[in-house]
PDB file of N, CA and C in Angstrom:
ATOM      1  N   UNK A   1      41.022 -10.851  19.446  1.00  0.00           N
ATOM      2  CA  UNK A   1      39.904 -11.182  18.592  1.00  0.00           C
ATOM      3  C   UNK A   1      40.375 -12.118  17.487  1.00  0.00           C
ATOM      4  N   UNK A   2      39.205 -12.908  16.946  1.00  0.00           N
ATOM      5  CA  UNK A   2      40.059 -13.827  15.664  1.00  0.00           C
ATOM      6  C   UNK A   2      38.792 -13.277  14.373  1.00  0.00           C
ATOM      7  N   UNK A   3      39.809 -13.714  13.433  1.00  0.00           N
ATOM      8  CA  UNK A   3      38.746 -13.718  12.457  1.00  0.00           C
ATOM      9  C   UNK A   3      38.232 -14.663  11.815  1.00  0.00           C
ATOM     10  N   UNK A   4      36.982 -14.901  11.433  1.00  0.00           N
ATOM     11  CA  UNK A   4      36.441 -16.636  10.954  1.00  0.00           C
ATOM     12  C   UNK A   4      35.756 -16.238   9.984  1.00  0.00           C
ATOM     13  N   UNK A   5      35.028 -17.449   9.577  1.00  0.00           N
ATOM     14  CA  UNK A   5      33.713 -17.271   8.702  1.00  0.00           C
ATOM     15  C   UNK A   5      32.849 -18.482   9.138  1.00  0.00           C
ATOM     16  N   UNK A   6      31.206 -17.944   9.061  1.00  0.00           N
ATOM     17  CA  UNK A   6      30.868 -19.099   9.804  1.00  0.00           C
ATOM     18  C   UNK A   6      30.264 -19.718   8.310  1.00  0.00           C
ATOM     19  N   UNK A   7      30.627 -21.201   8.890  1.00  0.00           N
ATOM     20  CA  UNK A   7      30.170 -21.997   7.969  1.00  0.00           C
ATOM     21  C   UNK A   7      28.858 -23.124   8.570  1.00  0.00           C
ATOM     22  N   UNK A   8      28.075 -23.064   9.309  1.00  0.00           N
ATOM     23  CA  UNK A   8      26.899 -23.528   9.454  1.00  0.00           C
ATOM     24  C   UNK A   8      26.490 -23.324  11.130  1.00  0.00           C
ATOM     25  N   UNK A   9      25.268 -23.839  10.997  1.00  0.00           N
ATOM     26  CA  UNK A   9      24.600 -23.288  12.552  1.00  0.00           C
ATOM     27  C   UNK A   9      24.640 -24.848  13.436  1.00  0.00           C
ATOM     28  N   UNK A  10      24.737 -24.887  14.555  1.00  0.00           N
ATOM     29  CA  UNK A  10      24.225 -26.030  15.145  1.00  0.00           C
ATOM     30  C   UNK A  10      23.017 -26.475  16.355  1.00  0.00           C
ATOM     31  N   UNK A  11      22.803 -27.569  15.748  1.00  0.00           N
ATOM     32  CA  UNK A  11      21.432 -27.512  15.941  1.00  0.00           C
ATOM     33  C   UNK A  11      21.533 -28.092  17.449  1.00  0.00           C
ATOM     34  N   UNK A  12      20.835 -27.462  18.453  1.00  0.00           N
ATOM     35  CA  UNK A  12      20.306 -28.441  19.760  1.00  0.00           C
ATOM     36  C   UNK A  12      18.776 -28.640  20.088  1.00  0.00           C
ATOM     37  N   UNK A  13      18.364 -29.976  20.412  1.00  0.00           N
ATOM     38  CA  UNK A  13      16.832 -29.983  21.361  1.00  0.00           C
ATOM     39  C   UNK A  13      17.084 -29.669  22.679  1.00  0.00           C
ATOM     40  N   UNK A  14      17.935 -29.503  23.042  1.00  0.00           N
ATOM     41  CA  UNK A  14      17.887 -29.339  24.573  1.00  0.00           C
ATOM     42  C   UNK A  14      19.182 -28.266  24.256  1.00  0.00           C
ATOM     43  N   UNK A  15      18.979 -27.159  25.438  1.00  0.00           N
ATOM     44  CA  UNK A  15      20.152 -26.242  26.232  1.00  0.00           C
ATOM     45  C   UNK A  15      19.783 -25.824  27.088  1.00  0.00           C
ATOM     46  N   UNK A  16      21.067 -25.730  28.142  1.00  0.00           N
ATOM     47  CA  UNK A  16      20.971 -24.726  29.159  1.00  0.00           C
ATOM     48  C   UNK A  16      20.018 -23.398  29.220  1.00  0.00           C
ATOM     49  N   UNK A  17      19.080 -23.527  30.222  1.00  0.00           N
ATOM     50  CA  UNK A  17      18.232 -22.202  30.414  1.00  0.00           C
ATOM     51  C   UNK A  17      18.752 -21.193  30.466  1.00  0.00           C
ATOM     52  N   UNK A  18      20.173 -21.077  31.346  1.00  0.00           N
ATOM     53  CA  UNK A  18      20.430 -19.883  31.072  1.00  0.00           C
ATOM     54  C   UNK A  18      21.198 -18.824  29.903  1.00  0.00           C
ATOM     55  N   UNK A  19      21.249 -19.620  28.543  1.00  0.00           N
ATOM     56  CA  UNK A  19      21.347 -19.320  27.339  1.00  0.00           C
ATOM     57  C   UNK A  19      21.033 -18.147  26.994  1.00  0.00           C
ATOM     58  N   UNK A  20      20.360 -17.079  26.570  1.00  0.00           N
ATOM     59  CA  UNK A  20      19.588 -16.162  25.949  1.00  0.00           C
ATOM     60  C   UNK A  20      19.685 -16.975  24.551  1.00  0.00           C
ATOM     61  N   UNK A  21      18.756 -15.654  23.962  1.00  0.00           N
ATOM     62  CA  UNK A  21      18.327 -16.275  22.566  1.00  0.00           C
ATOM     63  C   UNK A  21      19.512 -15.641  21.885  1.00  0.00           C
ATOM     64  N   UNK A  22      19.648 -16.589  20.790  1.00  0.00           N
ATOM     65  CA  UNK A  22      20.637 -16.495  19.795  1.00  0.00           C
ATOM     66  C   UNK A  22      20.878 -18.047  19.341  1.00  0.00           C
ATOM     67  N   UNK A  23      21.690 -17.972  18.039  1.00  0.00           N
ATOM     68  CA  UNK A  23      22.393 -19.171  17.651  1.00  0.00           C
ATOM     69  C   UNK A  23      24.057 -19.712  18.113  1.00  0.00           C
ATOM     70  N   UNK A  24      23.961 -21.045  17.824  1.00  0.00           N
ATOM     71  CA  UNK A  24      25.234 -21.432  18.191  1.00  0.00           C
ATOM     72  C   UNK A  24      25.726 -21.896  16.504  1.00  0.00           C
ATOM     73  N   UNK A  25      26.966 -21.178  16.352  1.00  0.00           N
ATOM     74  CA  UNK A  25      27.640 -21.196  14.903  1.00  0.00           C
ATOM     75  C   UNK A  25      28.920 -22.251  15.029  1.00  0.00           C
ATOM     76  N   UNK A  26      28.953 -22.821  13.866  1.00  0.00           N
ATOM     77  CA  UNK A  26      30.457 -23.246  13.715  1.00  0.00           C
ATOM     78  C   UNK A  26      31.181 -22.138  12.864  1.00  0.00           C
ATOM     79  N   UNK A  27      32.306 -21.977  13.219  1.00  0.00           N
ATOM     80  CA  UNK A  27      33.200 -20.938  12.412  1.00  0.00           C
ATOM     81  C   UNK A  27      34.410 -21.475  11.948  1.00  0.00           C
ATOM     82  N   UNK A  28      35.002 -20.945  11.076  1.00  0.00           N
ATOM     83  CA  UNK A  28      36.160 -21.362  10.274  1.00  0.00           C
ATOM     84  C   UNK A  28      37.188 -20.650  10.787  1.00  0.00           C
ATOM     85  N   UNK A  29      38.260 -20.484  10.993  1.00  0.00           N
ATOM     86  CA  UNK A  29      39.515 -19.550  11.646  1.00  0.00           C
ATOM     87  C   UNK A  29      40.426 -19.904  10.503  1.00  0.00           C
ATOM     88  N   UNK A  30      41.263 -18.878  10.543  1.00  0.00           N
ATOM     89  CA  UNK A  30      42.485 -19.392   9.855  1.00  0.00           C
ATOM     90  C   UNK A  30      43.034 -20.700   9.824  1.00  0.00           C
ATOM     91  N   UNK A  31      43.702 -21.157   9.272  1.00  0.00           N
ATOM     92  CA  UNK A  31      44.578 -22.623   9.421  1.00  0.00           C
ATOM     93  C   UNK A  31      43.287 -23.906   9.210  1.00  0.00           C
ATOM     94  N   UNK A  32      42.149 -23.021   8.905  1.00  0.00           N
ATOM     95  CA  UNK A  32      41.346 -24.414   8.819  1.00  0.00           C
ATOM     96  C   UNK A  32      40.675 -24.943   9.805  1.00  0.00           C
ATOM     97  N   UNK A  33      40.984 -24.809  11.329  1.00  0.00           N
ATOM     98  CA  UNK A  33      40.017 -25.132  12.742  1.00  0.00           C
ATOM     99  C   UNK A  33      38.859 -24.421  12.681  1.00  0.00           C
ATOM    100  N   UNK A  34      38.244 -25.289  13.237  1.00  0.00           N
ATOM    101  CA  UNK A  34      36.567 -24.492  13.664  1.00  0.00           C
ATOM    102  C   UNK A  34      36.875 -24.374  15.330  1.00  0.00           C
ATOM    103  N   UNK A  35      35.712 -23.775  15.588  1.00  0.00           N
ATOM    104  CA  UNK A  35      35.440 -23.825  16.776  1.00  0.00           C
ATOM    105  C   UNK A  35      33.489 -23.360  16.937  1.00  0.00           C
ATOM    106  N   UNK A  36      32.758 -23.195  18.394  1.00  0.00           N
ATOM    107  CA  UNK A  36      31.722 -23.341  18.139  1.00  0.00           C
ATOM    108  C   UNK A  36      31.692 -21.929  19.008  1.00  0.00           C
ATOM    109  N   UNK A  37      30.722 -20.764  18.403  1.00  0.00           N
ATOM    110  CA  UNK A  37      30.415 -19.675  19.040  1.00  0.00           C
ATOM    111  C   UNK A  37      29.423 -19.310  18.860  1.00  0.00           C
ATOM    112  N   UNK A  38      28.519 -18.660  20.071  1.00  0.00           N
ATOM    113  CA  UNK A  38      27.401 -18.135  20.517  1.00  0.00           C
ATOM    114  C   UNK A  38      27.292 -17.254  19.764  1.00  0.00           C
ATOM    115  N   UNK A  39      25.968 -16.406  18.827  1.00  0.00           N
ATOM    116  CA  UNK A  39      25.730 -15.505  17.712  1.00  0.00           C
ATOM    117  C   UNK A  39      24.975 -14.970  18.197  1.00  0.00           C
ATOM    118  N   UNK A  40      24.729 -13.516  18.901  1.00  0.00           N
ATOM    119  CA  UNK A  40      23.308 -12.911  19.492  1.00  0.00           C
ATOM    120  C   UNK A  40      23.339 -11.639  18.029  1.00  0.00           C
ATOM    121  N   UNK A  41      24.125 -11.548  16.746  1.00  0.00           N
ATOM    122  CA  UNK A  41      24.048 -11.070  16.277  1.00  0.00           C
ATOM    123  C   UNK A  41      23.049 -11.538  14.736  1.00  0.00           C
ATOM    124  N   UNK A  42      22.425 -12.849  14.869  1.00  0.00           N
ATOM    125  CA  UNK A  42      22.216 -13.116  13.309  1.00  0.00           C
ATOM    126  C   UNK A  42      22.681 -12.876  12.172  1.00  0.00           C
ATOM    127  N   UNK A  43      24.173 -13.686  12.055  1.00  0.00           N
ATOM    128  CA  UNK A  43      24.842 -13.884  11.712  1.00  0.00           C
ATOM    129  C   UNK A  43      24.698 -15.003  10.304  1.00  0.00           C
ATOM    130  N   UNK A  44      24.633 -14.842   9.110  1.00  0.00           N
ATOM    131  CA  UNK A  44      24.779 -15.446   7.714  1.00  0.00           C
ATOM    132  C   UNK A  44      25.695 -16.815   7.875  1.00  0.00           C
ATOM    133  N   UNK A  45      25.450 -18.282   7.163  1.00  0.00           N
ATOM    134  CA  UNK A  45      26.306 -19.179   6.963  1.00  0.00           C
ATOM    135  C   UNK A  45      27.214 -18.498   5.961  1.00  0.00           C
ATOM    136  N   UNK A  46      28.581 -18.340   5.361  1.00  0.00           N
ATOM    137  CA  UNK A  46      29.793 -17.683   4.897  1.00  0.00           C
ATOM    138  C   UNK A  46      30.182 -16.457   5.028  1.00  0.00           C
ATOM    139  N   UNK A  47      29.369 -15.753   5.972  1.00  0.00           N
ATOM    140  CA  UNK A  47      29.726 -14.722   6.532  1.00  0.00           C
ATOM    141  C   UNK A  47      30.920 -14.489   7.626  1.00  0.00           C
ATOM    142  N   UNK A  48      31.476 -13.172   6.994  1.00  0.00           N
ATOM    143  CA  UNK A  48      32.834 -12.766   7.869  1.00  0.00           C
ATOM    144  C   UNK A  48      32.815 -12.698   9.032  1.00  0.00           C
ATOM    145  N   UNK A  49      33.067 -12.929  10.059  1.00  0.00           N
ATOM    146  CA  UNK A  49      33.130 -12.591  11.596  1.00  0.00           C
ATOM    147  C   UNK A  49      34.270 -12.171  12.447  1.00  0.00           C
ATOM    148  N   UNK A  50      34.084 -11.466  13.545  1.00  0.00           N
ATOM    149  CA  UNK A  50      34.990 -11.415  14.966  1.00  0.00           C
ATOM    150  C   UNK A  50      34.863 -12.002  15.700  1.00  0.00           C
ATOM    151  N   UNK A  51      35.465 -13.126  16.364  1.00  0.00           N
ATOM    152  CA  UNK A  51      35.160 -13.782  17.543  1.00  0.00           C
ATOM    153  C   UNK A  51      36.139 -13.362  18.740  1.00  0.00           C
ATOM    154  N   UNK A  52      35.491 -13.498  20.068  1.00  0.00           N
ATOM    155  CA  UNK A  52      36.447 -13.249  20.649  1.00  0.00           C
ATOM    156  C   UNK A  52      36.232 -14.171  22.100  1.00  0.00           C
ATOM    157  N   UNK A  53      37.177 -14.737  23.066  1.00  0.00           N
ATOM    158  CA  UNK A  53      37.214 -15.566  24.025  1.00  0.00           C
ATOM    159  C   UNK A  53      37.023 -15.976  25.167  1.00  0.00           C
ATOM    160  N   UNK A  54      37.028 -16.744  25.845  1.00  0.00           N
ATOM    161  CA  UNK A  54      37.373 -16.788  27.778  1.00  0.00           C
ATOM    162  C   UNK A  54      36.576 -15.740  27.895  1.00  0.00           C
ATOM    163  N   UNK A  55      37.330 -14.998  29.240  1.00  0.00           N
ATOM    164  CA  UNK A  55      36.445 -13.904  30.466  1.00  0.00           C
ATOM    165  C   UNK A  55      35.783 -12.962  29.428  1.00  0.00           C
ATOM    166  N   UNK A  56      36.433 -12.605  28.421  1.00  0.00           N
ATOM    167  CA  UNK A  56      35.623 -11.262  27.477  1.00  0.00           C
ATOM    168  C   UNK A  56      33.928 -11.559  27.213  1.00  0.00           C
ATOM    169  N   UNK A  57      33.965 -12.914  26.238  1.00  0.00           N
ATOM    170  CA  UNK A  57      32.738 -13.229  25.890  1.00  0.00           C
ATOM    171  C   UNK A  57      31.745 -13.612  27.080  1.00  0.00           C
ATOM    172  N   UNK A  58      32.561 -14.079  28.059  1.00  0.00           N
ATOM    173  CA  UNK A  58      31.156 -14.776  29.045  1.00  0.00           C
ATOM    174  C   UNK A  58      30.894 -13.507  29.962  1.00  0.00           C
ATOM    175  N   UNK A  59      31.591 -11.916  29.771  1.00  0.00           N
ATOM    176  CA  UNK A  59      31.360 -10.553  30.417  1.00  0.00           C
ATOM    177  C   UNK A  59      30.037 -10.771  29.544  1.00  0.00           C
ATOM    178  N   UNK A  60      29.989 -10.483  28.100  1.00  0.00           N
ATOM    179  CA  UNK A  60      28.681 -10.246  27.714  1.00  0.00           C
ATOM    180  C   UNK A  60      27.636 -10.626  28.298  1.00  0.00           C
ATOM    181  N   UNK A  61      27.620 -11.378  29.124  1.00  0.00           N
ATOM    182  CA  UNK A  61      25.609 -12.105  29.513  1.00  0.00           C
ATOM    183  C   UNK A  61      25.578 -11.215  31.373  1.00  0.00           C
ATOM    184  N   UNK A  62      26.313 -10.057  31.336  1.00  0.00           N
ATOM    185  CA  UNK A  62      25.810  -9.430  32.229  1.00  0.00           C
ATOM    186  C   UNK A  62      25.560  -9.971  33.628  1.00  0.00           C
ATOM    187  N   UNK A  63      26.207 -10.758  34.298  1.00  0.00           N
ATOM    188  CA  UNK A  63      25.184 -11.170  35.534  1.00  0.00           C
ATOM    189  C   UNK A  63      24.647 -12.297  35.457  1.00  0.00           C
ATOM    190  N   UNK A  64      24.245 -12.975  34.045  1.00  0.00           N
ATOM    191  CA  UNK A  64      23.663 -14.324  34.117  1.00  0.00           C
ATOM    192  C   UNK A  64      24.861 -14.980  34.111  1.00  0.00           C
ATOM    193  N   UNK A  65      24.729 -16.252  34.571  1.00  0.00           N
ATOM    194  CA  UNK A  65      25.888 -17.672  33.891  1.00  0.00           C
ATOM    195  C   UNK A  65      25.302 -18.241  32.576  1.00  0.00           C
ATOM    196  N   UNK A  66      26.400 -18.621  31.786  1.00  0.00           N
ATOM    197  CA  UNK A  66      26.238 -18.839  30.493  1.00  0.00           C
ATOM    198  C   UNK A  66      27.373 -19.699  30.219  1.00  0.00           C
ATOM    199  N   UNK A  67      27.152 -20.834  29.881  1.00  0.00           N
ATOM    200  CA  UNK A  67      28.217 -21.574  29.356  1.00  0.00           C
ATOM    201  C   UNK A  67      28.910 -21.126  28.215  1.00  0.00           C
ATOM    202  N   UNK A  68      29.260 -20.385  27.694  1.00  0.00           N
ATOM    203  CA  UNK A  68      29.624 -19.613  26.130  1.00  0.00           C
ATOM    204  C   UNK A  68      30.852 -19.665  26.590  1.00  0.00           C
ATOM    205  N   UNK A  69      31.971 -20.151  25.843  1.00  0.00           N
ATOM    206  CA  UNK A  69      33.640 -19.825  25.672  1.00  0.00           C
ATOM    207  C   UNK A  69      33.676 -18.721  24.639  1.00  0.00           C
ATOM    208  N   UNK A  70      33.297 -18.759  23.511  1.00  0.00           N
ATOM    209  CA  UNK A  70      33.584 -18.571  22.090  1.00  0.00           C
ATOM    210  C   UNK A  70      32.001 -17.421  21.945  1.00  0.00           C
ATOM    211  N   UNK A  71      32.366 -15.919  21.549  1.00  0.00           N
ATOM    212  CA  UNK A  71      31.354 -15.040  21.260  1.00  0.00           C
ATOM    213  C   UNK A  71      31.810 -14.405  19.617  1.00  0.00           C
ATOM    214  N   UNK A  72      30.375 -14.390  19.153  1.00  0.00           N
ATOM    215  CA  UNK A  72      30.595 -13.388  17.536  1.00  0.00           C
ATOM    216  C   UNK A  72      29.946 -12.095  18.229  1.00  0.00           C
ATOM    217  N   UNK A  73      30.881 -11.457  18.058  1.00  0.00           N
ATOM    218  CA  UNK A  73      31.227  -9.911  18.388  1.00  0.00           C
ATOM    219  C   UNK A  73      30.810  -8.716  17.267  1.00  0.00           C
ATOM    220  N   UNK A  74      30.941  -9.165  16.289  1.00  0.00           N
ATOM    221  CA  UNK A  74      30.755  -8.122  14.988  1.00  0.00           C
ATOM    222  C   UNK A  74      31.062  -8.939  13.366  1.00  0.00           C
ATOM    223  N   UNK A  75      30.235  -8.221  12.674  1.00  0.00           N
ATOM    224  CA  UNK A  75      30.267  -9.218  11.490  1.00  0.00           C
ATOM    225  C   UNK A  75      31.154  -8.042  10.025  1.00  0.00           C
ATOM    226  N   UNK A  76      31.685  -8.665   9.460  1.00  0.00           N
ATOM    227  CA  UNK A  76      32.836  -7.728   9.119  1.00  0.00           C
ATOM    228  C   UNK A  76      32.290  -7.680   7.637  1.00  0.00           C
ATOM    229  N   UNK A  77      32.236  -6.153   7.150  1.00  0.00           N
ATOM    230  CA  UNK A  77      32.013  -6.045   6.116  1.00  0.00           C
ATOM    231  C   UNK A  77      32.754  -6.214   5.217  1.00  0.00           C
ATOM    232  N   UNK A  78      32.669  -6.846   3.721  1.00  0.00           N
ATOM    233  CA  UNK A  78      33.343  -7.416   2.556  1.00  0.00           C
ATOM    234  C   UNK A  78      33.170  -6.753   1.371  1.00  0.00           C
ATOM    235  N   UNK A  79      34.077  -5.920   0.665  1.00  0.00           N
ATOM    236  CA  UNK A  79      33.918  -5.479  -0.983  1.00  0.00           C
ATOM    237  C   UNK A  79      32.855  -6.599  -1.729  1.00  0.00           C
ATOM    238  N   UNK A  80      32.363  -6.583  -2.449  1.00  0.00           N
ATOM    239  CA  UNK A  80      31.416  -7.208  -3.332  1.00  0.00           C
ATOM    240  C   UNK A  80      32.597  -6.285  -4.872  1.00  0.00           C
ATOM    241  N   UNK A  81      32.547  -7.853  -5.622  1.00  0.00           N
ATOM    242  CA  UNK A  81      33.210  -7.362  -6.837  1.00  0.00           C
ATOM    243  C   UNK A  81      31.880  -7.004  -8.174  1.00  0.00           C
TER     244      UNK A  81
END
């Protein structure tokens, strides 16, 4: 699993049908890389996340095909000062 924060949503007019609903996020990772992951969780722009990869995330869509590399898995709770 990695940990990120997503820092904005991206926008498409067109996707693959076999998508489900959800957003596609950019996320922040350590070292500064983004990468782009599928959100079926509604997921906040600077919000904490789990992402996780390959065969794991594209298990989630059950039976459908889904182009998804990159899944937000769980959104990680943060102390508030």
């Amino acid at each position: 699993m990695i940990r990120g924060r997503v820092k904005g949503k991206v926008w498409s007019s067109r996707h693959v049908e076999t998508l489900p609903g959800g957003a596609l996020l950019e996320v922040e990772i350590d070292g500064g890389s983004r990468l782009i992951a599928f959100d079926p969780l509604g997921c906040d722009t600077n919000e904490a996340v789990l992402v996780t990869q390959g065969s794991v995330a594209a298990a989630y869509f059950n039976g459908r095909t889904a182009p998804v590399d990159a899944l937000i898995i769980g959104s990680i709770d943060e102390k508030t000062k």
